[in-house]
Protein backbone atom coordinates (compact mmCIF):
# COMPACT_ATOMS: atom_id res chain seq x y z
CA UNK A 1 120.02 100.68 74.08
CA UNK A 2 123.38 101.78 75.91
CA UNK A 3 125.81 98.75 76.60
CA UNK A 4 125.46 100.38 80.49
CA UNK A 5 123.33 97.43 82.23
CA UNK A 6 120.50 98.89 83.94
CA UNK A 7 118.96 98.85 87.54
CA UNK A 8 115.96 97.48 87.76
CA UNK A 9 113.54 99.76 89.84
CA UNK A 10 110.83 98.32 92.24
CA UNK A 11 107.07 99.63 91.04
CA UNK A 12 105.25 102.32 93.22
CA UNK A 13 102.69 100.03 95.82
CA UNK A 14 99.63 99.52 94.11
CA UNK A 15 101.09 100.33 90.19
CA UNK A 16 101.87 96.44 89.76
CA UNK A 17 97.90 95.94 89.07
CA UNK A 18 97.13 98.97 86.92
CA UNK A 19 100.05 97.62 84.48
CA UNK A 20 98.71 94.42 84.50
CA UNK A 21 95.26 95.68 83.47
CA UNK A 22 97.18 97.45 80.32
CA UNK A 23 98.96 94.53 79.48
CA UNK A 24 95.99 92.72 79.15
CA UNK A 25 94.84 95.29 76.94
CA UNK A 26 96.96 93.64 74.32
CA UNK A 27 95.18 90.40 74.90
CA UNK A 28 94.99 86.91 76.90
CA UNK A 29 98.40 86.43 78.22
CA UNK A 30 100.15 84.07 81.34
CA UNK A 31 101.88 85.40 83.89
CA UNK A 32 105.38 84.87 83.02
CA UNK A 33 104.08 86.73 79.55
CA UNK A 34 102.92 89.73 81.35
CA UNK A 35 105.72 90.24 83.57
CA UNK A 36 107.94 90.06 79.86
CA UNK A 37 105.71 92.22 78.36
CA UNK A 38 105.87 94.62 81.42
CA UNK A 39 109.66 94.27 81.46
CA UNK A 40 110.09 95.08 77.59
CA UNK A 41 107.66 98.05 77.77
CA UNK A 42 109.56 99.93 80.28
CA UNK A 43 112.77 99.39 78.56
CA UNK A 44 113.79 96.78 81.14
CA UNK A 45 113.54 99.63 83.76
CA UNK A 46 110.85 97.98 86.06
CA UNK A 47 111.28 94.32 87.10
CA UNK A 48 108.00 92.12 88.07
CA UNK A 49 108.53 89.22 90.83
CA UNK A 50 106.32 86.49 90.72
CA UNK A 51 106.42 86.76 94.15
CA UNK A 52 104.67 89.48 93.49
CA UNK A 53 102.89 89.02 90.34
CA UNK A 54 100.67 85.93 91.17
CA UNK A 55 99.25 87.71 94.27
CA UNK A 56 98.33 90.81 91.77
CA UNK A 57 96.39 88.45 89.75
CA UNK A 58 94.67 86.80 91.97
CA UNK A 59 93.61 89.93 93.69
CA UNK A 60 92.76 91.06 90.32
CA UNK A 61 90.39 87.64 89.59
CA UNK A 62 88.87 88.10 93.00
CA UNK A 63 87.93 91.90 91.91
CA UNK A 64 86.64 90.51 88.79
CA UNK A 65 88.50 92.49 86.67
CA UNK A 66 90.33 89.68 85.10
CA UNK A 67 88.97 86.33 84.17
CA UNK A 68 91.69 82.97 83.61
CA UNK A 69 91.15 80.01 81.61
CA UNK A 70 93.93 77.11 81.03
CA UNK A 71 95.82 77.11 77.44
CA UNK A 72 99.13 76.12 76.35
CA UNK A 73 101.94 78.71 75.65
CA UNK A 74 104.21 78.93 72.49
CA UNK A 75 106.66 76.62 74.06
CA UNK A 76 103.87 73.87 74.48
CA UNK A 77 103.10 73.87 78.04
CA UNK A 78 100.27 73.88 80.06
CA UNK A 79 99.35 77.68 81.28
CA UNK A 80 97.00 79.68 82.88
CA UNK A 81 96.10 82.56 80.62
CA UNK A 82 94.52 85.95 82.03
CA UNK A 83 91.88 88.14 79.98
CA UNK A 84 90.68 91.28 80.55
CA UNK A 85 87.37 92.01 81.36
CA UNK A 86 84.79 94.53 81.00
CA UNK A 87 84.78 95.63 84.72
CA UNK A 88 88.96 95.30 84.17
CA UNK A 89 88.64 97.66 81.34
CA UNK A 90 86.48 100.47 83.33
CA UNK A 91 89.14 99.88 86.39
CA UNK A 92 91.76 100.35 83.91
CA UNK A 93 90.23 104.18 83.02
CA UNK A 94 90.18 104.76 86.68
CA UNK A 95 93.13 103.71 87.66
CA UNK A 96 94.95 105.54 84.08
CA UNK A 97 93.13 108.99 85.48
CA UNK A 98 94.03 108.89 88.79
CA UNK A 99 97.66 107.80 87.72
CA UNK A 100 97.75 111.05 85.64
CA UNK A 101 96.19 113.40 88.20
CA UNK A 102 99.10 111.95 90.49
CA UNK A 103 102.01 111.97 88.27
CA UNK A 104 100.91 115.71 87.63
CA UNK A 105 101.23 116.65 91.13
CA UNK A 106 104.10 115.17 91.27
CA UNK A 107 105.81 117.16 88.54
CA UNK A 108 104.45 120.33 89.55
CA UNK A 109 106.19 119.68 93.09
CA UNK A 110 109.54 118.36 91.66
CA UNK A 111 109.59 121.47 89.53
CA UNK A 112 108.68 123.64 91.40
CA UNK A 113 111.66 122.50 94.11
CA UNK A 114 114.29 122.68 91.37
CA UNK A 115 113.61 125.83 90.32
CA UNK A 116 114.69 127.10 94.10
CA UNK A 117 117.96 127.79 94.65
């Protein structure tokens, strides 16, 4: 990485829970955990609050697409650590197609208006 620090960028509404659902891919984490592992991932380009993290997951518990169960994290505390679940892992395809189909779109505009003079 460039010794240039970098600007955290604030995620598109309504990305914050399909990147949760991928991190979880990777397997039972807590919260501070995924917002790291979402952090590291993109390079330390996209920065998760826990303002804005804890609401995800409980949104995401409510939808049933995560479960929680209490553990204790590799610095020996108490934590609350999210899984994935089956019904989190078919939301995860949806959300990963639509993503694409958007993203797409996207492009196609954003070339398409730099290729006008």
């Amino acid at each position: 990485m460039s010794g240039a620090p970098r600007t955290k960028l604030e995620l598109i509404q309504g990305t914050l829970d399909m990147l949760i659902l991928r991190t979880l891919v990777l397997g039972p984490m807590h919260g501070h955990g995924i917002a790291q592992a979402i952090e590291q991932a993109s390079d330390e380009v996209l920065g998760v609050e826990h303002g804005s993290l804890y609401p995800a997951l409980q949104r995401l518990l409510q939808e049933g697409w995560i479960t929680s169960q209490w553990g204790v994290s590799s610095n020996n505390r108490k934590a609350k650590f999210y899984f994935l679940t089956r019904s989190g892992k078919a939301q995860l395809q949806k959300e990963t197609s639509r993503w694409e189909t958007l993203t797409r779109a996207i492009g196609l505009i954003m070339n398409r208006q730099a290729s006008r003079p």
